[in-house]
Protein backbone atom coordinates (compact mmCIF):
# COMPACT_ATOMS: atom_id res chain seq x y z
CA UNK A 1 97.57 110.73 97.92
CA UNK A 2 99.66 109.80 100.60
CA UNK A 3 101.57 106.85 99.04
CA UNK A 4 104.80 108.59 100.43
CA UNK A 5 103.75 107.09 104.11
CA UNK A 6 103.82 103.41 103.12
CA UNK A 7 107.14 103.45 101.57
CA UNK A 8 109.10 106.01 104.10
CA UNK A 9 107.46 105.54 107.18
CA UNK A 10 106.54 101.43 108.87
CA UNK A 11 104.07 101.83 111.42
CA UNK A 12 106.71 99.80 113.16
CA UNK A 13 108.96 102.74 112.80
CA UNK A 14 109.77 105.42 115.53
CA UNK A 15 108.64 109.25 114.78
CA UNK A 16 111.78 110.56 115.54
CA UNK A 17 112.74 110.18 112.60
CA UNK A 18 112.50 112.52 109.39
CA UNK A 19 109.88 111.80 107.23
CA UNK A 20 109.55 113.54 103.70
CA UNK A 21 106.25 115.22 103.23
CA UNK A 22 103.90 114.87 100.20
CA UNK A 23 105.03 116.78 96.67
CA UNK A 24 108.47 118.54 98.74
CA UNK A 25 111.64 117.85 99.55
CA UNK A 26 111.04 118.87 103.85
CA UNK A 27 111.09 117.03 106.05
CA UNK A 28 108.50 117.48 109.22
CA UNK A 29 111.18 119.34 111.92
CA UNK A 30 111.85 121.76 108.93
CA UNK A 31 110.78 125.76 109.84
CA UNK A 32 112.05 127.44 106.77
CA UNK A 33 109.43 126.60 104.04
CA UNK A 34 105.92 126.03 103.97
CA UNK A 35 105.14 123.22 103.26
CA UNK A 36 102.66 123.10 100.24
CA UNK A 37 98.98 121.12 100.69
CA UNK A 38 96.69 120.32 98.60
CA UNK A 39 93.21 122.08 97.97
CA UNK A 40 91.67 119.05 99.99
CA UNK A 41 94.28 119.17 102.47
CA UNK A 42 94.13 122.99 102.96
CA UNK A 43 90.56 122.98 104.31
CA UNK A 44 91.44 120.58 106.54
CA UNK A 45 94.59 122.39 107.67
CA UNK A 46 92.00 125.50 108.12
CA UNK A 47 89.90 123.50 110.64
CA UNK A 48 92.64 122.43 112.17
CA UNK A 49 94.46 125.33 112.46
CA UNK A 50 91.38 127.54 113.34
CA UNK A 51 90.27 124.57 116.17
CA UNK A 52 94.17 125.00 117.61
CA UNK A 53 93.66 128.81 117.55
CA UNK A 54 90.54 128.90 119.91
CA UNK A 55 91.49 128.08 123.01
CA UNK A 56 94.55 130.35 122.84
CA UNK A 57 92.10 133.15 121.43
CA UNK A 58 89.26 132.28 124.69
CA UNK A 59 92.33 132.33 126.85
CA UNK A 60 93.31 135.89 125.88
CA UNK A 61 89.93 137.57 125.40
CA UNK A 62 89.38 136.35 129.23
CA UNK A 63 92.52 137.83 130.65
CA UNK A 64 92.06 141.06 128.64
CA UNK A 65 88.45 141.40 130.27
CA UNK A 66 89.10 140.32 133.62
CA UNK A 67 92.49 142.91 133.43
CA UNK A 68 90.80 145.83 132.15
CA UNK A 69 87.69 146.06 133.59
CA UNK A 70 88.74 147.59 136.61
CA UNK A 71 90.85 150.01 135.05
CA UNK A 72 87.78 151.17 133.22
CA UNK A 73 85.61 151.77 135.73
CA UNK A 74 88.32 153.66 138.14
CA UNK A 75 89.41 155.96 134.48
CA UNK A 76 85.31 156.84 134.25
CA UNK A 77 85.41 158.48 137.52
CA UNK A 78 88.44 160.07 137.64
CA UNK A 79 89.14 161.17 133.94
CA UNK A 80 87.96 164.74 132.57
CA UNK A 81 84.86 165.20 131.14
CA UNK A 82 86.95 165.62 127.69
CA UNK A 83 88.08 162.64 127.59
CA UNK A 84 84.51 160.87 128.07
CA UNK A 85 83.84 159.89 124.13
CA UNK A 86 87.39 158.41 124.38
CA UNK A 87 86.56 156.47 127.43
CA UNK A 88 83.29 155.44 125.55
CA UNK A 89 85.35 154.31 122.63
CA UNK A 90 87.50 152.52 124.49
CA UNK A 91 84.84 150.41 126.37
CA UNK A 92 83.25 149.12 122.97
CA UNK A 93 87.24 148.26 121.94
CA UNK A 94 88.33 146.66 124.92
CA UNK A 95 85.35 145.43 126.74
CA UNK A 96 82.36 145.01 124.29
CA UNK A 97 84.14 143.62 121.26
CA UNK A 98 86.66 141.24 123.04
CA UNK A 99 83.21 139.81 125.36
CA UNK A 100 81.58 139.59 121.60
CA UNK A 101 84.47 137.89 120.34
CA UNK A 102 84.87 135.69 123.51
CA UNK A 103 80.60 134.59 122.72
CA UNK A 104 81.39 133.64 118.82
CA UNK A 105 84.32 131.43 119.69
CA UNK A 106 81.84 129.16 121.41
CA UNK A 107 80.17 128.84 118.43
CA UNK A 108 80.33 126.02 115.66
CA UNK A 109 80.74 129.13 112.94
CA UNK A 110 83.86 130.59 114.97
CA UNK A 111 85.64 126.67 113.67
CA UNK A 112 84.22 127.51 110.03
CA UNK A 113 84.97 130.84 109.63
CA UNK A 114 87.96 131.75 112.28
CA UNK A 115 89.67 134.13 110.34
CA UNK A 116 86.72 135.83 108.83
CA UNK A 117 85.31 136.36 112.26
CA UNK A 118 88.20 137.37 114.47
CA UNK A 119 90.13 139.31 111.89
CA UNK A 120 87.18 141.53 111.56
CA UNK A 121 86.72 141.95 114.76
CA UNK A 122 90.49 142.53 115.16
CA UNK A 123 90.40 144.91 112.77
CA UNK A 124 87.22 146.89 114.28
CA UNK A 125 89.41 147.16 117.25
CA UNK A 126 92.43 148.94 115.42
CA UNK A 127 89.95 150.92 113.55
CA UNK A 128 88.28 152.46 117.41
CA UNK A 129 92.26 153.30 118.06
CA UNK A 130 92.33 155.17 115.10
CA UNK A 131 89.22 156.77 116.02
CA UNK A 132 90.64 157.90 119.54
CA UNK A 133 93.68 159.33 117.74
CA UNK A 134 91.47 161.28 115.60
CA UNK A 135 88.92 162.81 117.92
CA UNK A 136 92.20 163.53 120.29
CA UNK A 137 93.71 167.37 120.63
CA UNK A 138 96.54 168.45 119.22
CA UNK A 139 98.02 169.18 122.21
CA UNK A 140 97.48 165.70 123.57
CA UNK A 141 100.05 164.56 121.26
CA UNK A 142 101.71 162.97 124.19
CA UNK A 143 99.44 160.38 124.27
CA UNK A 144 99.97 159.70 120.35
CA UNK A 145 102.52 157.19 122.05
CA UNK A 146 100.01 155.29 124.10
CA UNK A 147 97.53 155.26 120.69
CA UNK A 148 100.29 153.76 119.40
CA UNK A 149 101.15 151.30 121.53
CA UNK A 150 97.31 149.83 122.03
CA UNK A 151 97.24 150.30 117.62
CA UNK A 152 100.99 147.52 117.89
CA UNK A 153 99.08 145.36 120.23
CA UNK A 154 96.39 144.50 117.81
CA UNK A 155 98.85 143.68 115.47
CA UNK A 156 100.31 141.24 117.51
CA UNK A 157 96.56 139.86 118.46
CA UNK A 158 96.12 139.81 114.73
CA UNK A 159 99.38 137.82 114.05
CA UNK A 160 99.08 135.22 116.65
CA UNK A 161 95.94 134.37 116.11
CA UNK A 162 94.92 135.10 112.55
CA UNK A 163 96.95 133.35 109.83
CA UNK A 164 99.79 135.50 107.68
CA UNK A 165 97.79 136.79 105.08
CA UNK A 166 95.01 138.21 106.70
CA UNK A 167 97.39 139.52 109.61
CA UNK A 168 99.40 141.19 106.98
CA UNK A 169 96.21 142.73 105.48
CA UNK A 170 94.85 144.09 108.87
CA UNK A 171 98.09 145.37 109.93
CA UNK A 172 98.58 147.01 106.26
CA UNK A 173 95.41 148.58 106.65
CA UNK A 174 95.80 150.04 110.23
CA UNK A 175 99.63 151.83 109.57
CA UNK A 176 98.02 153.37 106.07
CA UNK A 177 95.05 154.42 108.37
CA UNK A 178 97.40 155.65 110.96
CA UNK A 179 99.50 157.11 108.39
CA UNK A 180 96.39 159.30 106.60
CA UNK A 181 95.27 160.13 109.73
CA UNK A 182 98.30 161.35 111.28
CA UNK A 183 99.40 163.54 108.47
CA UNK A 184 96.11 164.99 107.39
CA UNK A 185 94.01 164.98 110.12
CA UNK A 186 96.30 165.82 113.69
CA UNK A 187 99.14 167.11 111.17
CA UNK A 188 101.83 165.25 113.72
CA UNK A 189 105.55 166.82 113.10
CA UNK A 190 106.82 164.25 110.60
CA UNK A 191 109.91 163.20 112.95
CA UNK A 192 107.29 161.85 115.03
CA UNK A 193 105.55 160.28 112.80
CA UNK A 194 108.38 159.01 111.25
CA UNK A 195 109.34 157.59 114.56
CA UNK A 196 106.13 156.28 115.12
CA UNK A 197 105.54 154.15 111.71
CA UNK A 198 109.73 152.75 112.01
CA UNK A 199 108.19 151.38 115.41
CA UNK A 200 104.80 149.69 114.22
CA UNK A 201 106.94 148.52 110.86
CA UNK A 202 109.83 146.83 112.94
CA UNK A 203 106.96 145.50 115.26
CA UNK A 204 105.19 144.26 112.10
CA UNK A 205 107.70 142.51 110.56
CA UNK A 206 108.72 140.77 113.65
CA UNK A 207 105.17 139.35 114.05
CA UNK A 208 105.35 138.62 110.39
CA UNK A 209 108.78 136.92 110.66
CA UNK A 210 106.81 135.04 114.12
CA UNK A 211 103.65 134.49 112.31
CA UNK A 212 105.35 132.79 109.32
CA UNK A 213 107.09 130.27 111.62
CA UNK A 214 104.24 129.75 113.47
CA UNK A 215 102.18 128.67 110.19
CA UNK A 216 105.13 126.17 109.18
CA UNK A 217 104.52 125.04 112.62
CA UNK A 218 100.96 124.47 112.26
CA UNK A 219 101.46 122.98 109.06
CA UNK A 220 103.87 120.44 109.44
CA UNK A 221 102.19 119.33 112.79
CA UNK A 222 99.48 118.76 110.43
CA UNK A 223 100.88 116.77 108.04
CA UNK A 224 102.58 114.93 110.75
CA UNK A 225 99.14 114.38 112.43
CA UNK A 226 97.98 112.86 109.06
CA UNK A 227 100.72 110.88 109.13
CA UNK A 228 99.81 108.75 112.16
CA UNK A 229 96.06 109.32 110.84
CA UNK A 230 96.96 107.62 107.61
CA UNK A 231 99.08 104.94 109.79
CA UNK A 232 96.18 104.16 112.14
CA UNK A 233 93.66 103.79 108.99
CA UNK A 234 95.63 101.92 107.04
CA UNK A 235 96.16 99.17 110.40
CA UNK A 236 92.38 99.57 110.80
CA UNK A 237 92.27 98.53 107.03
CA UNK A 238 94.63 95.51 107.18
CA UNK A 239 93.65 94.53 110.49
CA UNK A 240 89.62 94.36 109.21
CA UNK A 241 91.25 92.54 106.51
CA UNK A 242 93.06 89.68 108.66
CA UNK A 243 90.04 89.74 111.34
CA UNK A 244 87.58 88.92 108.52
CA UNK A 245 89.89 86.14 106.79
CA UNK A 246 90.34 84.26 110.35
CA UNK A 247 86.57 84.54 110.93
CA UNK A 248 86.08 82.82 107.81
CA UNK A 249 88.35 80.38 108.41
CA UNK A 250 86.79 79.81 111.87
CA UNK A 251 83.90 78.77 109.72
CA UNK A 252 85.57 76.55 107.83
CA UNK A 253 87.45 75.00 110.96
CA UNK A 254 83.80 74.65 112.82
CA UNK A 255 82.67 72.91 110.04
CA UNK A 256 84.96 69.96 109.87
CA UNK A 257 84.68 69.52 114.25
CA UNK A 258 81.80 67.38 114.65
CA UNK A 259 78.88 69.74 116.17
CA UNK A 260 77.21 68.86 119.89
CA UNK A 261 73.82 67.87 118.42
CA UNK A 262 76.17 64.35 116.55
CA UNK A 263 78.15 64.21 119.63
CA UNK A 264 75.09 63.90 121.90
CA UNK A 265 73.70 61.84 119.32
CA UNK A 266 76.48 59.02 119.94
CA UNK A 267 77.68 59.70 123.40
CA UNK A 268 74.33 60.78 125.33
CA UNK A 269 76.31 60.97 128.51
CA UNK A 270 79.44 63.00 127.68
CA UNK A 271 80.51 66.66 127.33
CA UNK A 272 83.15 68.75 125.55
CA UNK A 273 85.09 71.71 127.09
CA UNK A 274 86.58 73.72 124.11
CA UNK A 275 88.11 77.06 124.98
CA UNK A 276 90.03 78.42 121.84
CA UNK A 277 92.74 81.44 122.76
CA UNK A 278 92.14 82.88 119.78
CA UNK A 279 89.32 82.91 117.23
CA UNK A 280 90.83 79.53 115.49
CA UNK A 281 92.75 76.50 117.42
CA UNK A 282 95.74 74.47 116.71
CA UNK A 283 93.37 71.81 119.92
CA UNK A 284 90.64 70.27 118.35
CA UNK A 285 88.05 67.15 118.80
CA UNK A 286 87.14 64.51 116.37
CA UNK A 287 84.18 61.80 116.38
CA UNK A 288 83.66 59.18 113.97
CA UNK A 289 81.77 56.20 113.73
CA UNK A 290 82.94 53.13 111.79
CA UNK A 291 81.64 48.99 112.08
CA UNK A 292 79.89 49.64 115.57
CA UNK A 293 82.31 51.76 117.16
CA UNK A 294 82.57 54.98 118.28
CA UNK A 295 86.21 56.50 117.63
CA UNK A 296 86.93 59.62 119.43
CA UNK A 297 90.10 62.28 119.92
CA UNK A 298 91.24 64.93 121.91
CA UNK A 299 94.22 66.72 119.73
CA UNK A 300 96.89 69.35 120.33
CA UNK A 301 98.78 70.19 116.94
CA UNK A 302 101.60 72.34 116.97
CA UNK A 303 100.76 76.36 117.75
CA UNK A 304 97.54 77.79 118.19
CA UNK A 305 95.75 80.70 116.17
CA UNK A 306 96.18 80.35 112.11
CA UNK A 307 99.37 78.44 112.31
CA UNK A 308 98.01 75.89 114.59
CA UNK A 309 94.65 75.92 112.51
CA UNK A 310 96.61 75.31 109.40
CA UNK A 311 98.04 71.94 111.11
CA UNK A 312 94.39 70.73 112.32
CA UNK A 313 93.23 70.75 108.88
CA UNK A 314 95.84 68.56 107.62
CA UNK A 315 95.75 66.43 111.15
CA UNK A 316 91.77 65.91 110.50
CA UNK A 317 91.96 64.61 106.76
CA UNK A 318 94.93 61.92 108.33
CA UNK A 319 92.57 61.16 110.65
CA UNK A 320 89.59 60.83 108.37
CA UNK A 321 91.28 59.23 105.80
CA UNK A 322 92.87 56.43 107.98
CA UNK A 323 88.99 55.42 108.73
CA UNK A 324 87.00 56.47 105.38
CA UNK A 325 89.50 55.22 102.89
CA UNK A 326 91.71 52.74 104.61
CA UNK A 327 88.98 51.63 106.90
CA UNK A 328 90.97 51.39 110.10
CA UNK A 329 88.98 51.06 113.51
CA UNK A 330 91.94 50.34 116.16
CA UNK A 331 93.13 53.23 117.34
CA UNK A 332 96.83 52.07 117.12
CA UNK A 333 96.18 51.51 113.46
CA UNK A 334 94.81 54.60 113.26
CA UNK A 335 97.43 56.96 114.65
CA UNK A 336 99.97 54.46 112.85
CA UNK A 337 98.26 55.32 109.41
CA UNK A 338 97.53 59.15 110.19
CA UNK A 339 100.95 59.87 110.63
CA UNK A 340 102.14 58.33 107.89
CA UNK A 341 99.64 60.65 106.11
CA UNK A 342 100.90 63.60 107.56
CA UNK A 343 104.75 63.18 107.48
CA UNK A 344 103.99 62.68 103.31
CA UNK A 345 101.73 65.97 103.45
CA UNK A 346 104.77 67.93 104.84
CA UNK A 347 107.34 66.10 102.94
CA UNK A 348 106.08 67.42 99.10
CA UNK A 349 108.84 70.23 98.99
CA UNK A 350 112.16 70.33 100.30
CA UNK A 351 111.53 71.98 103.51
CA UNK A 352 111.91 70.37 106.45
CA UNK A 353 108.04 71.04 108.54
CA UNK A 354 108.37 68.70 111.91
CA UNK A 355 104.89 70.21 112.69
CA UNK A 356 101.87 67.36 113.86
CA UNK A 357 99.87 66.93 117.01
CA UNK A 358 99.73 65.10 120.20
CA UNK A 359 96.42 63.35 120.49
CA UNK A 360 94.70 60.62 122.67
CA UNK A 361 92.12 58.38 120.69
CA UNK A 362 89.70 55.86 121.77
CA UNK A 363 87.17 53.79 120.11
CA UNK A 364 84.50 52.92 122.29
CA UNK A 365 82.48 49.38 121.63
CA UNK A 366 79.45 48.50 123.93
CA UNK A 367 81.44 48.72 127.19
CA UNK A 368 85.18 47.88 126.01
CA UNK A 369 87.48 50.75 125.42
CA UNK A 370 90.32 50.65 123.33
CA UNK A 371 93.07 53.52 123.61
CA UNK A 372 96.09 54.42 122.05
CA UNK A 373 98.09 58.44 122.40
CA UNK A 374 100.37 59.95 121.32
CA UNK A 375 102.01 61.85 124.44
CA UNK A 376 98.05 62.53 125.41
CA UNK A 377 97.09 59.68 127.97
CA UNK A 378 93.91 58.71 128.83
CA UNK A 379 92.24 58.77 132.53
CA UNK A 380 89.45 56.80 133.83
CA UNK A 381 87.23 56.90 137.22
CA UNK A 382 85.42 53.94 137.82
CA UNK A 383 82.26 54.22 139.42
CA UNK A 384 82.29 54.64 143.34
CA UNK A 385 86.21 54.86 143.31
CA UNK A 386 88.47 57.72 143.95
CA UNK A 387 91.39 56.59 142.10
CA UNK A 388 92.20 57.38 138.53
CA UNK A 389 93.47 55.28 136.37
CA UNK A 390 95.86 56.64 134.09
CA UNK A 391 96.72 54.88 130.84
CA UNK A 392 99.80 56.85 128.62
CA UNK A 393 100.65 57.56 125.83
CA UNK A 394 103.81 56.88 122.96
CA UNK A 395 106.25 59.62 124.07
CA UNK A 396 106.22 60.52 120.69
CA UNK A 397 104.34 62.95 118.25
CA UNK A 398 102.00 62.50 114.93
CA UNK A 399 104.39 63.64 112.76
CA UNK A 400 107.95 63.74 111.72
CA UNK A 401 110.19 62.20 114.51
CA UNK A 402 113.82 60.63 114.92
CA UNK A 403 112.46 57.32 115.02
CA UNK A 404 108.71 55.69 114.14
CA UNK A 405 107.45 52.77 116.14
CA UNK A 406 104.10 51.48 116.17
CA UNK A 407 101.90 53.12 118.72
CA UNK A 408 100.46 50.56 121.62
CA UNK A 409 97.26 49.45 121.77
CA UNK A 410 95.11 49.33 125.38
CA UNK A 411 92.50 47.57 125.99
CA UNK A 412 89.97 48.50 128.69
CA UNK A 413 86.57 47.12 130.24
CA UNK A 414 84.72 49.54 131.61
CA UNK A 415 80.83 49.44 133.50
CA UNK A 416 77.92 51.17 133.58
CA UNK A 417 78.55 54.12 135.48
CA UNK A 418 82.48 54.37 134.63
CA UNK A 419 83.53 57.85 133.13
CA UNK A 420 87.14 58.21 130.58
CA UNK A 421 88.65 62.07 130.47
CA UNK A 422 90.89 62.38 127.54
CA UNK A 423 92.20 66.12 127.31
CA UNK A 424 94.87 68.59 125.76
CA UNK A 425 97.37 69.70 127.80
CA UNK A 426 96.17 73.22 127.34
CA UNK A 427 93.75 73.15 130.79
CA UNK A 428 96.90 72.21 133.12
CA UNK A 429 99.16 74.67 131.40
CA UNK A 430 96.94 77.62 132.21
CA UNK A 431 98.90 80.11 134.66
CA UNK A 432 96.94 81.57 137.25
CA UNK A 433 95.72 81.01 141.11
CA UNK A 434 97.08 83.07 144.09
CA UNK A 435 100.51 82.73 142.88
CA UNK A 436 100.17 82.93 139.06
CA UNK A 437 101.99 79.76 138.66
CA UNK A 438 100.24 76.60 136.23
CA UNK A 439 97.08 74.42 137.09
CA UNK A 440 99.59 70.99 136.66
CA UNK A 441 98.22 67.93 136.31
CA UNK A 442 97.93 66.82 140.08
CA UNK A 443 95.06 69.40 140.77
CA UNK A 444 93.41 68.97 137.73
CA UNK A 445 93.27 64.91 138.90
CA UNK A 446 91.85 66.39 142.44
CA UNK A 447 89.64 68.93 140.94
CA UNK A 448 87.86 65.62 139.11
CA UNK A 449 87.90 63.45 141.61
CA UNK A 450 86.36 66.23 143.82
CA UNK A 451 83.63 66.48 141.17
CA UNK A 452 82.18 62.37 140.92
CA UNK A 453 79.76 62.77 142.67
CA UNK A 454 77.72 65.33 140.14
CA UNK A 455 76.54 64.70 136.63
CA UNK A 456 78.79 64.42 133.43
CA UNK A 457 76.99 67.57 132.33
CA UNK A 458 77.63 69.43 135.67
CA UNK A 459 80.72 68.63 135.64
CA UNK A 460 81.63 70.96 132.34
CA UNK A 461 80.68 74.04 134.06
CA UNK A 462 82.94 73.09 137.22
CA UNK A 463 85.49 72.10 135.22
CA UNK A 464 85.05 75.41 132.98
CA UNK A 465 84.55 77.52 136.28
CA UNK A 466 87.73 75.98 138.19
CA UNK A 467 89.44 77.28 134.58
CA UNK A 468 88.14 80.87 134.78
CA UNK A 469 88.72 81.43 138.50
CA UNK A 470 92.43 79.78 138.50
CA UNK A 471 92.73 81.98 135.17
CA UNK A 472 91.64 85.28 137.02
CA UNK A 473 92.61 88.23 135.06
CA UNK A 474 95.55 86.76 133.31
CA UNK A 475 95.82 85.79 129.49
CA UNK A 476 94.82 82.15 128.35
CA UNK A 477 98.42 80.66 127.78
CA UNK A 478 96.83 77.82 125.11
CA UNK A 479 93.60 76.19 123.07
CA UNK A 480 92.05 74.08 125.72
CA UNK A 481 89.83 70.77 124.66
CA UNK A 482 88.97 68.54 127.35
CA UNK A 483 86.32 65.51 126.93
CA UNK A 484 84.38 63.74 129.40
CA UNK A 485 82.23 60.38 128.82
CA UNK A 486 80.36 58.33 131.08
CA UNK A 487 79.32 54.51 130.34
């Protein structure tokens, strides 16, 4: 129904400008034509029209009581007796029916039925002027003026707050009335009822000519609201749409990562910090084991979110590949082989893609440790000592580069009681602390060799803690992977 949105108006757009509106050729700013709705659209438009109207109408009705209250009680102690049923009159037009009107409007059925309800009640009024006029002497045509006057008044109450066509009908109504009544009932002098009528017509048609601006008004803040409405729906819609497909593809990226219950399985002492920044990661962790060894990786590919997802997919078969099918166990070999994998992958069209990862991987047998990286180094605490020994990596990435070279192989003997860290460089490059600048590498040394002394698995949450207080209130800058083993 409201195809006209997606191709005139991006929800990237600004609203200043000039959108068309549905089945016409106006644009929103336009006050000469009504715009047309549909039947749909028009009950809508009634609600929202008659919910606009309310406040404007309580507004009113409270002035007009607190404002003429007084007056009425000084006139019914200081007007003649004579003029008693007018005073009476009066109360129930000015007083009773405004307070009644004033009690519907907090009601659901004054939204429903707005103009039903008020112009009736409008008209009642106009009708109780009439009556005054009627049951008024001839010789009080002097106040004929002041009739008058009250009789223009509810036209303008019916025109600003009843739409056109029933304001047109109630004001139609009351100059006939006024018109049969002057004539054959007080038999006014025609030049003063001429004068009279040329007044409430001219005041009429101004209203009219007020009234059917004010409805274009109404209308094409409508459609303009509907606009946005549409706008916001149709982002709902698409963003549902995205929201779902990366959840599912967190499912599928969860199910290639090796779970806790086979990490614990192989490395009983160990733990693994993974902090995603969005629902999927570009960092991710790998475990394999092949011949009596235990090969594990801490990667960063390129991005985070989908993009970097995307990459980790293609980074994990290299990596599984290299040791399934080509049955590699040295890390060197490994990284060597998994590259050439993945420059291949991203070399089957013409583009140029100079995506990969940075990874450190380690293949652990009995108590020797073998390590090669790929701008990811490795760091080890031996037991008892607080040094760190830091082993690094090729300054070069898994994937397309100026020039290959074999990745190095280290070799290291470790003892009971030694613990490796092998990491993304995600943790140091969160912003944060007292003067929002990054974590860095030197604390996050300090921060574990300040934490030795407790368990592998204590030292997670103090790790993960030191993260979320540095991090404070500010956004997580990167995926963060960080993985801890003791011997």
């Amino acid at each position: 129904k409201y195809n006209y949105i997606y191709s005139k108006v991006s929800p990237l757009n600004s609203y200043n400008s000039k959108y068309k509106m549905p089945n016409t050729g106006n644009t929103i700013n336009n006050l000469t034509t009504i715009p047309k709705l549909t039947p749909e659209d028009n009950k809508e438009f009634t609600l929202y029209y008659n919910e606009n109207s309310l406040t404007l109408l309580r507004i009113s009705l409270i002035i007009l009581i607190i404002a003429i209250t007084p007056y009425f009680i000084l006139d019914y102690y200081s007007a003649p007796i004579s003029y008693k049923k007018i005073w009476v009159i009066r109360l129930i037009s000015f007083i009773f029916l405004p307070a009644l009107g004033l009690y519907l409007s907090t009601k659901k059925i004054a939204v429903t039925h707005f103009q039903l309800i008020f112009s009736s009640l409008n008209f009642i009024c106009g009708l109780s002027v009439l009556l005054m006029i009627i049951i008024s002497q001839p010789s009080e045509w002097s106040f004929h003026n002041y009739y008058i006057g009250i009789l223009v008044l509810f036209c303008i109450s019916a025109a600003m707050r009843i739409r056109l066509i029933p304001a047109l009908i109630n004001i139609g109504i009351l100059i006939l009335l006024y018109t049969i009544t002057a004539l054959f009932w007080q038999k006014i002098p025609v030049f003063i009822l001429v004068s009279n009528l040329f007044f409430m017509l001219s005041a009429a048609l101004a209203i009219s000519t007020a009234n059917y601006v004010l409805e274009i008004y109404m209308r094409n803040s409508f459609l303009q609201k509907k606009i946005v409405q549409n706008q916001a729906t149709e982002l709902r819609h698409k963003n549902k749409e995205i929201m779902d497909s990366i959840t599912y593809a967190k499912r599928i990226q969860t199910a290639v990562i090796p779970s806790a219950k086979s990490i614990k399985t192989l490395l009983k002492k160990s733990f693994i910090l993974y902090k995603p920044k969005d629902i999927v990661a570009g960092d991710f962790y790998w475990l394999e084991q092949k011949d009596n060894k235990i090969i594990l990786a801490a990667a960063d590919c390129t991005g985070h979110g989908v993009p970097g997802a995307l990459v980790s997919i293609i980074c994990i078969n290299g990596l599984n590949r290299s040791v399934k099918e080509f049955n590699l166990t040295n890390p060197d070999k490994i990284l060597n082989k998994t590259r050439e994998i993945i420059v291949a992958e991203f070399q089957k069209n013409d583009e140029i893609v100079k995506d990969g990862m940075d990874i450190a991987l380690c293949s652990l047998e009995n108590k020797t440790l073998q390590y090669s990286g790929a701008h990811n180094p490795i760091w080890v605490i031996r037991k008892g000592n607080q040094h760190i020994e830091e082993i690094k990596a090729n300054k070069e990435p898994i994937g397309n580069f100026e020039k290959f070279t074999p990745f190095t192989l280290h070799s290291i003997q470790l003892n009971e009681g030694d613990r490796f860290y092998i990491f993304s460089d995600g943790y140091a490059d969160q912003f944060g602390g007292p003067k929002e600048k990054k974590i860095k590498t030197v604390n996050f040394k300090k921060l574990l060799l300040s934490i030795q002394d407790n368990s592998i698995e204590q030292q997670k949450e103090l790790i993960n803690n030191y993260f979320e207080k540095w991090k404070g209130e500010l956004e997580q800058v990167d995926d963060v992977c960080v993985i801890g083993v003791e011997i």
